[in-house]
Protein backbone atom coordinates (compact mmCIF):
# COMPACT_ATOMS: atom_id res chain seq x y z
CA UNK A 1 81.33 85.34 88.92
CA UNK A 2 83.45 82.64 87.38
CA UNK A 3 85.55 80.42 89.47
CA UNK A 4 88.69 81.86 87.76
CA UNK A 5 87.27 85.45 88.30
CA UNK A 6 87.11 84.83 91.96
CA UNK A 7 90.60 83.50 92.49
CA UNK A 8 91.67 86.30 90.94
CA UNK A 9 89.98 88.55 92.89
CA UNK A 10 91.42 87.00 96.17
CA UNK A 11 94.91 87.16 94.61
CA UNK A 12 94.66 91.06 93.80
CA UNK A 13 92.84 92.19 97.08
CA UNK A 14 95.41 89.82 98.75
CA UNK A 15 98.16 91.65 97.04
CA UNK A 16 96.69 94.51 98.36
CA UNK A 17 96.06 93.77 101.78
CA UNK A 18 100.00 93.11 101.65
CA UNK A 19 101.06 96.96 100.03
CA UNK A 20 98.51 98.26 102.22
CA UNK A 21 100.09 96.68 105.78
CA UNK A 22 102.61 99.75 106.86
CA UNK A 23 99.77 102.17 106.24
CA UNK A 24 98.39 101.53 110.03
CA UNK A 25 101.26 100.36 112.02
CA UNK A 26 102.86 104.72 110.90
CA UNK A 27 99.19 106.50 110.96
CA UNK A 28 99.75 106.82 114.88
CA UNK A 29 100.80 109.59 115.78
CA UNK A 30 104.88 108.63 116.41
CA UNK A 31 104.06 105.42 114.59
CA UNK A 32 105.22 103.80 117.17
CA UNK A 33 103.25 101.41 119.96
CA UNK A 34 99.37 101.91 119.91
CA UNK A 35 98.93 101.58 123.33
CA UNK A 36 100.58 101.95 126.82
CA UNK A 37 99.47 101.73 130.63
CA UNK A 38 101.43 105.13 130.77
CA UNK A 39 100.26 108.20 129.95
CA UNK A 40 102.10 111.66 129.70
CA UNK A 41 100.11 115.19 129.07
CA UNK A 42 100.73 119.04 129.27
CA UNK A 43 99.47 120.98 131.98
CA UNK A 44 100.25 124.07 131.50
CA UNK A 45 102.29 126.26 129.21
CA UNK A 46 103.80 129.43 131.11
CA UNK A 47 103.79 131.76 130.21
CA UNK A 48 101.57 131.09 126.95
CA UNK A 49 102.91 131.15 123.40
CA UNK A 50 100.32 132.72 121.56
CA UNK A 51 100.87 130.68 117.47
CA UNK A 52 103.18 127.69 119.29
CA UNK A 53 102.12 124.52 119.19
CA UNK A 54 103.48 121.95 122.30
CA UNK A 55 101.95 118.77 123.33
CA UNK A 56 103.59 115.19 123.79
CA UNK A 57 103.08 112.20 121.60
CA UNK A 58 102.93 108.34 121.90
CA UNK A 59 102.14 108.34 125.61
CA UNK A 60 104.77 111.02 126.47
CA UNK A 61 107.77 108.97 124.15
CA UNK A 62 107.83 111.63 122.49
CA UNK A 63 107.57 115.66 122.53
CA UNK A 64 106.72 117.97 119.62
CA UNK A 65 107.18 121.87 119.01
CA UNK A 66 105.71 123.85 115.79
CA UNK A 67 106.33 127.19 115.94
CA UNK A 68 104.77 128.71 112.38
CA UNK A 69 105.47 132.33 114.10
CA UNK A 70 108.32 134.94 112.67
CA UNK A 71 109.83 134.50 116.33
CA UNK A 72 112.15 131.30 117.43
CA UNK A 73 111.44 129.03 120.08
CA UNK A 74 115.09 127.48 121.58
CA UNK A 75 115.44 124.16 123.44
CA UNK A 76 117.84 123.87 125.73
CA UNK A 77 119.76 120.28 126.55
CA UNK A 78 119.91 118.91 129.82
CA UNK A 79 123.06 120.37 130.61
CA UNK A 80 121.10 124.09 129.64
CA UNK A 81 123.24 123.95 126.51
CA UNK A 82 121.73 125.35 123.13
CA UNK A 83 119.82 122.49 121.36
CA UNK A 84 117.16 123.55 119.03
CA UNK A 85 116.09 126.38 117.30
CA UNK A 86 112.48 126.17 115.62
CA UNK A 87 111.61 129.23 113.66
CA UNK A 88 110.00 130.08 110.36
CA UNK A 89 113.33 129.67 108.48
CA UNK A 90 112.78 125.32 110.11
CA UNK A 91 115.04 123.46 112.70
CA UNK A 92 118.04 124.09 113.49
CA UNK A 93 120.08 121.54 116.03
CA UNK A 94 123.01 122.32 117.80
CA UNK A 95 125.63 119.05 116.44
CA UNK A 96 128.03 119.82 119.68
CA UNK A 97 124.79 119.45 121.94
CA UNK A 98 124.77 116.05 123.72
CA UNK A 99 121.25 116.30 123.74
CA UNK A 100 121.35 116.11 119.78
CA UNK A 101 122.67 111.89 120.45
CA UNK A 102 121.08 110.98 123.34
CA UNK A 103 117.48 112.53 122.21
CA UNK A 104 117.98 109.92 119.30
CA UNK A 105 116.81 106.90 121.21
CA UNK A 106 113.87 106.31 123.34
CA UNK A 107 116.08 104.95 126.24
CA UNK A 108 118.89 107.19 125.32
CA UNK A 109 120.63 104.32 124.70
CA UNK A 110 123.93 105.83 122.73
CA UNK A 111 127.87 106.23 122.71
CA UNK A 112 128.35 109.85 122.52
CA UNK A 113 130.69 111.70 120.20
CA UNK A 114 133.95 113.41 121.44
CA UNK A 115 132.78 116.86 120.07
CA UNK A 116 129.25 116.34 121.90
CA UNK A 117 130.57 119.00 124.74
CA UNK A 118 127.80 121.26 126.69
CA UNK A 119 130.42 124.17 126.69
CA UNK A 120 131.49 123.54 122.96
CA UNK A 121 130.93 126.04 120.69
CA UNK A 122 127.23 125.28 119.29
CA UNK A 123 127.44 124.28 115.66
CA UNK A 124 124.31 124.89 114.08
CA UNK A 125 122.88 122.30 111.29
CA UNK A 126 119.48 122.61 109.78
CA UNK A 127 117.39 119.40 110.20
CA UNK A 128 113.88 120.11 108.39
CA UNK A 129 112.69 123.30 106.55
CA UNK A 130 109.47 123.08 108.17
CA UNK A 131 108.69 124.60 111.37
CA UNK A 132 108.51 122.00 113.81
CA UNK A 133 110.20 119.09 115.06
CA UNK A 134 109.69 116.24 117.40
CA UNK A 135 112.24 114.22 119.20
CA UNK A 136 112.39 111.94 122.36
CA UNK A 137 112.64 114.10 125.75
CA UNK A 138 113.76 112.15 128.19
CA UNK A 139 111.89 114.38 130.67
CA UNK A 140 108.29 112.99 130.17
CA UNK A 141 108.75 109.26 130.10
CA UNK A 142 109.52 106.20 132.00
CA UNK A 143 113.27 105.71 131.50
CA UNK A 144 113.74 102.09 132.84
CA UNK A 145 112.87 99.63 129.79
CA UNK A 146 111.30 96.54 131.73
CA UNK A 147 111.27 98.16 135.16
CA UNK A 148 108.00 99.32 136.93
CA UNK A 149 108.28 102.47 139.10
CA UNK A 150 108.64 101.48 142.56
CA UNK A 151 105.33 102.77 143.36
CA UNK A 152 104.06 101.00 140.31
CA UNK A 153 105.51 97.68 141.45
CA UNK A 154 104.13 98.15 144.88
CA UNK A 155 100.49 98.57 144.39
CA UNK A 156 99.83 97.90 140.79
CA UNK A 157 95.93 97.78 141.39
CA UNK A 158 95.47 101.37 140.67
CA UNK A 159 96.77 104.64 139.26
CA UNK A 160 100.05 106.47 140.13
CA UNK A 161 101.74 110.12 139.38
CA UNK A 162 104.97 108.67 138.20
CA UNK A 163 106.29 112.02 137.82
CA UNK A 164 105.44 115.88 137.19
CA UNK A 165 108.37 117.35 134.68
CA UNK A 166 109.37 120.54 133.46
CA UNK A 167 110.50 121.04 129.77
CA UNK A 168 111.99 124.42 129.19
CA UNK A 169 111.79 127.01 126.23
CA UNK A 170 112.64 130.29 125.14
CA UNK A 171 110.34 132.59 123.42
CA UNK A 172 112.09 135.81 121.68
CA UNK A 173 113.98 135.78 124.71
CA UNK A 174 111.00 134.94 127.44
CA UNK A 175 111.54 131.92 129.54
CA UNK A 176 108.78 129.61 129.10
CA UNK A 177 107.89 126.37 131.16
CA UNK A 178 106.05 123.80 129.84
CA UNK A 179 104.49 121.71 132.89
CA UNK A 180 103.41 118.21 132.53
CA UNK A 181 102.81 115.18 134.06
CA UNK A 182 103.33 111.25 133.51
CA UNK A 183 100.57 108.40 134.70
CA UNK A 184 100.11 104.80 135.45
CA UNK A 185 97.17 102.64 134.93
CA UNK A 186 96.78 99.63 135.31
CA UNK A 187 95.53 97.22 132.53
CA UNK A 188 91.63 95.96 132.07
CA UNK A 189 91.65 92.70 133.34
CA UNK A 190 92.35 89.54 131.01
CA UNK A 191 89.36 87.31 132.59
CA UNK A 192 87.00 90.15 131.72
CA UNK A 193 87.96 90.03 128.01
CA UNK A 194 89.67 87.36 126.64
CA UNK A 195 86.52 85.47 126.50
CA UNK A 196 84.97 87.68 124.36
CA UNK A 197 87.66 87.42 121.97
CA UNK A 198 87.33 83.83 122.33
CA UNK A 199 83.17 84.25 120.62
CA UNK A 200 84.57 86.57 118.18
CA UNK A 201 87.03 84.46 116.51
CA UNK A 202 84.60 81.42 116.63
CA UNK A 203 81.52 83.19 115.53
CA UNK A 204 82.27 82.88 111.60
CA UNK A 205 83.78 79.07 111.76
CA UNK A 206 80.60 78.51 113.50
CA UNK A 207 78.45 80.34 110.90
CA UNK A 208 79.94 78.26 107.74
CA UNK A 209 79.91 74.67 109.95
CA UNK A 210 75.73 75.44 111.03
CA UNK A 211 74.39 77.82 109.51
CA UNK A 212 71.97 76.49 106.62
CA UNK A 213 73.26 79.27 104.02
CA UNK A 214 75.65 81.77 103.86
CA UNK A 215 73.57 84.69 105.28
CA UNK A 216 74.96 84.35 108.53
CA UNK A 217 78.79 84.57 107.56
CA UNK A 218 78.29 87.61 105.21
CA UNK A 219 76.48 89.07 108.37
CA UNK A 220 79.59 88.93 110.20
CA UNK A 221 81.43 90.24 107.32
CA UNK A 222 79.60 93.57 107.47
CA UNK A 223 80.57 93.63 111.27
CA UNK A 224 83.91 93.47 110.10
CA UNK A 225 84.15 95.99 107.70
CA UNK A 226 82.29 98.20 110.05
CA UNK A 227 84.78 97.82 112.65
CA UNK A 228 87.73 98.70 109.88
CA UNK A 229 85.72 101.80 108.96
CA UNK A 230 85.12 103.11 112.61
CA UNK A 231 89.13 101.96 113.27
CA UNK A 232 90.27 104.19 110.43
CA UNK A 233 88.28 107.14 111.09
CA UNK A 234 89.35 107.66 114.93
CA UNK A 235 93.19 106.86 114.04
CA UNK A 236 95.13 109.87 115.44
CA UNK A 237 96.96 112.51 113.07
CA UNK A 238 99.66 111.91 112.49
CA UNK A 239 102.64 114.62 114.16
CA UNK A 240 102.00 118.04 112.70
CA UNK A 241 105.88 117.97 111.55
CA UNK A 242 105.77 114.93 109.73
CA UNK A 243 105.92 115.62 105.79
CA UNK A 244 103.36 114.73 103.67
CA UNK A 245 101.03 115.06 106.48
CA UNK A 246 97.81 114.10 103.88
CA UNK A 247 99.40 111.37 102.33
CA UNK A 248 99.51 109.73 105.69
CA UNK A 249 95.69 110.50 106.59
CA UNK A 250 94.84 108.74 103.21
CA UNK A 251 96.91 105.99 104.14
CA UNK A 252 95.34 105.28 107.23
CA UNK A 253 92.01 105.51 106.02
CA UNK A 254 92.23 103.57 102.62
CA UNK A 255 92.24 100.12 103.91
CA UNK A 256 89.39 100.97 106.55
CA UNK A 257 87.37 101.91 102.99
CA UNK A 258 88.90 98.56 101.15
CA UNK A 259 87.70 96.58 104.09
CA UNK A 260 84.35 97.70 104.13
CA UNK A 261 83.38 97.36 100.24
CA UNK A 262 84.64 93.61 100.57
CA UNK A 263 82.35 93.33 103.50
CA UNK A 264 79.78 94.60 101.75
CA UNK A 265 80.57 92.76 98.26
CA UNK A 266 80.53 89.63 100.70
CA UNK A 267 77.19 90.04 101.91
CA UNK A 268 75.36 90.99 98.33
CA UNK A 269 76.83 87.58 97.79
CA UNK A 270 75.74 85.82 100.68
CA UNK A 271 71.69 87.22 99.96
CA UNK A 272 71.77 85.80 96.90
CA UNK A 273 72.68 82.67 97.64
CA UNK A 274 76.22 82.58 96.15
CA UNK A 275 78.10 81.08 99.12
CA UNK A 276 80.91 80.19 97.60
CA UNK A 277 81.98 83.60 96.33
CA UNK A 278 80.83 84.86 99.99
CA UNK A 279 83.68 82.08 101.35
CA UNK A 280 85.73 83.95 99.02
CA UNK A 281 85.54 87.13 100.03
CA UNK A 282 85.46 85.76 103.37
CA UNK A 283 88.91 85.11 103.59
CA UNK A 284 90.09 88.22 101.55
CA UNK A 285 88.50 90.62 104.26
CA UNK A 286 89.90 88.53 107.02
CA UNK A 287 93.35 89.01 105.92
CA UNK A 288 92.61 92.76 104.93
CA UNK A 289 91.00 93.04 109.31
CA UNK A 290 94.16 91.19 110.35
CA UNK A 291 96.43 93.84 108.69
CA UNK A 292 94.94 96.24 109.97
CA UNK A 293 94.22 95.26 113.16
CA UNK A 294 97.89 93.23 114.13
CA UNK A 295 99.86 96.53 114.09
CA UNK A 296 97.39 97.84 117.49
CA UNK A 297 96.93 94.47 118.95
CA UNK A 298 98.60 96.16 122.03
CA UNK A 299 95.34 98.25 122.68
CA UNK A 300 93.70 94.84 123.40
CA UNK A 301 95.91 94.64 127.21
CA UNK A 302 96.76 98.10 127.67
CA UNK A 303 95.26 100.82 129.56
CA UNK A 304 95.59 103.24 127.32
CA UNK A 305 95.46 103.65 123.48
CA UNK A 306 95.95 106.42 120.93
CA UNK A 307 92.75 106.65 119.37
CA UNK A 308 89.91 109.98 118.84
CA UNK A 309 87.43 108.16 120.90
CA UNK A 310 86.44 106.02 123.70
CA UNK A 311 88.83 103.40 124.58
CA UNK A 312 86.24 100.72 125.12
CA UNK A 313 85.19 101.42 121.81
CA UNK A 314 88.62 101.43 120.18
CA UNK A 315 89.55 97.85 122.01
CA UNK A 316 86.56 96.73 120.64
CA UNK A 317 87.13 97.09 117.20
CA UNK A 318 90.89 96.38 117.25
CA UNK A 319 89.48 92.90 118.99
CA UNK A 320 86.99 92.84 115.85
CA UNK A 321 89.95 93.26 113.79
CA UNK A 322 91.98 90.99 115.15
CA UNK A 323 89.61 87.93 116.46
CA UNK A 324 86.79 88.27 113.93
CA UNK A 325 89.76 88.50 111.22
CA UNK A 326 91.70 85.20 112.11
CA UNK A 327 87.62 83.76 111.95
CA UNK A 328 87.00 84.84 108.89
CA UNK A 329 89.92 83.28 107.25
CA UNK A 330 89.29 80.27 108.90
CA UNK A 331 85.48 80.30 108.61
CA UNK A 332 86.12 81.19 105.07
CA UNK A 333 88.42 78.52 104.26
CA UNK A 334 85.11 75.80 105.49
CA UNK A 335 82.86 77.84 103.70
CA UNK A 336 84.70 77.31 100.44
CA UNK A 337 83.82 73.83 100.47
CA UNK A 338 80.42 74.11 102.44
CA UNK A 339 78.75 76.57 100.50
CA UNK A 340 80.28 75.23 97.19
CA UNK A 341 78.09 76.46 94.58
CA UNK A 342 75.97 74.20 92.39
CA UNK A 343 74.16 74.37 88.82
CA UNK A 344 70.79 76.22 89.55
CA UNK A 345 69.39 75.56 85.63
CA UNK A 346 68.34 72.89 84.33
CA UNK A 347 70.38 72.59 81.51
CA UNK A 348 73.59 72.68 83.17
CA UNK A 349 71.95 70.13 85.42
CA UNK A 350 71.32 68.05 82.35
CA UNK A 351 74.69 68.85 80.66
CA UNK A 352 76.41 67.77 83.94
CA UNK A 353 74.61 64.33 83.70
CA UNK A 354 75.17 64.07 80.51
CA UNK A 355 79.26 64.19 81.14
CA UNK A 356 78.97 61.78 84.26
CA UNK A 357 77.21 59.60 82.60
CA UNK A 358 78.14 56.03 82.39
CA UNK A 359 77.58 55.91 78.80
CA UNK A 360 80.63 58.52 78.51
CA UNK A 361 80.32 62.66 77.88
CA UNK A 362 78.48 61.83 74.59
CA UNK A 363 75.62 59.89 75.49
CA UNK A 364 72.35 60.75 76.45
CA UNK A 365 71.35 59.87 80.16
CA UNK A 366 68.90 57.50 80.55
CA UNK A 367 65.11 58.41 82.15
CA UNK A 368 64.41 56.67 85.39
């Protein structure tokens, strides 16, 4: 590859890297925060609702309903006023409901309207045409933005039932409860794993400053890309209500794929010898790890993370991501100049002695 091919390779899959950054940070289910030492789930639905979908989302921050059946599920407010109606005909939300304004922020942080009256008439306005909704239920979080629960602040060494709540429905006129619970845990410990973050961001500077050839840096690429793959692949669906549901699962497993044929481009390079387009791509997957892996960088101190799979494996790869992706760009950057690649013919050998020589680029060097 010509010099000029390979800068503008790094410009395009830069570019790239750059379109492809809000594809991970909204993949989460929520898109919101990737991880959380609290942690809300459903316990029980009673009675069932056989075709209704309930379960809560980003650590209990939010709560989501899809009801594909011919029968409505209604959500009352906190004051038991009409709130929602989800049906096969989509969601309807009650505008007089105070429910409808203070569901809108995660804290419940608004001013609300004069009309917003539990005993107003309810005044109906369609929201979505699809059968489900999610919205912030103040019932199955942690209210207090900042503030521990007081058991949490007195013992935070181990794990605590913040709270068991109670969401209610109605099914075709049945009274449903949907019973749940919220949990603390606390965080892995920093001493246990910062140091291993430490090694991963120094292992590729270290491999284009020692190493001999660039075998050992396009090693450490394919550990990358690996990690990208394994990141995309147990990202979380996104909420069953959110449009263009497959557009999002493409999005959060495109850059995963993009990462891992650099990686692999990288180290073809780097076993044949051409170190300088290994530097190259080098940096290019670094900054493609870093977007992905900036947007989760939470999971790395948290106790929990949304992820389909073990959460020592998840941290791991987000700390791939993240430490092995600042290396890379760094490492890469040395290896540029390192591995610079040199004539390997003989006649470019001769026609670069020819130009250097002192005789000027149209003489014939001398033999010694």
């Amino acid at each position: 590859m010509s010099r000029a091919a390979a800068r503008l390779l790094v410009v395009v899959l830069g570019a790239l890297a750059g379109l492809l950054l809000a594809g991970p940070a909204q993949a989460h289910v929520g898109g919101g925060a990737a991880g959380s030492d609290f942690d809300a789930r459903v316990l029980a639905v009673d009675p069932a609702l056989r075709g209704v979908a309930v379960r809560v989302l980003s650590f209990g921050d939010e709560f989501e309903v899809v009801n594909p059946t011919a029968t409505e599920v209604e959500v009352p407010g906190y004051s038991d006023e009409p709130y929602l109606r989800i049906g096969p005909d989509g969601v309807w939300r009650n505008a007089n409901s105070p429910a409808t304004y203070i569901n809108l922020d995660r804290f419940g942080r608004t001013t609300l309207p004069p009309h917003a009256d539990p005993d107003a008439e309810p005044d109906w306005v369609r929201v979505s045409t699809e059968p489900g909704y999610v919205w912030h239920d103040h019932r199955t979080h942690w209210m207090s933005e900042g503030v521990l629960p007081p058991a949490v602040a007195a013992d935070p060494t181990r794990e605590h039932l913040v709270s068991a709540w109670v969401v209610p429905l109605a099914h075709g006129g049945t009274e449903v409860q949907v019973r749940g619970e919220l949990t603390w845990r606390p965080p892995p410990p920093a001493w246990g794993v910062w140091p291993v973050y430490v090694v991963l961001a120094l292992a590729p500077v270290a491999a284009s400053l020692v190493a001999s050839g660039p075998r050992l840096l396009g090693a450490l690429l394919l550990v990358g890309g690996g990690a990208a793959v394994y990141h995309a692949a147990t990202t979380p669906e996104p909420a069953a209500s959110v449009s263009l549901h497959a557009a999002a699962l493409v999005s959060a497993l495109l850059p995963g794929l993009v990462a891992l044929a650099v990686a692999v481009a990288g180290l073809v390079a780097a076993v044949r010898g051409r170190g300088g387009l290994t530097a190259l791509l080098g940096v290019v997957l670094g900054w493609l790890l870093l977007v992905q892996g900036l947007p989760d960088v939470d999971v790395l101190w948290t106790a929990n993370v949304l992820a389909e799979g073990p959460v020592l494996l998840t941290r791991a790869a987000v700390a791939v991501l993240v430490a092995l992706g600042a290396g890379c760009v760094v490492g890469g950057l040395v290896a540029t100049r390192r591995f610079r690649e040199r004539p390997d013919r003989p006649a470019d050998e001769f026609l670069l002695r020819r130009w250097d020589s002192p005789a000027g680029p149209g003489a014939t060097p001398s033999r010694r």
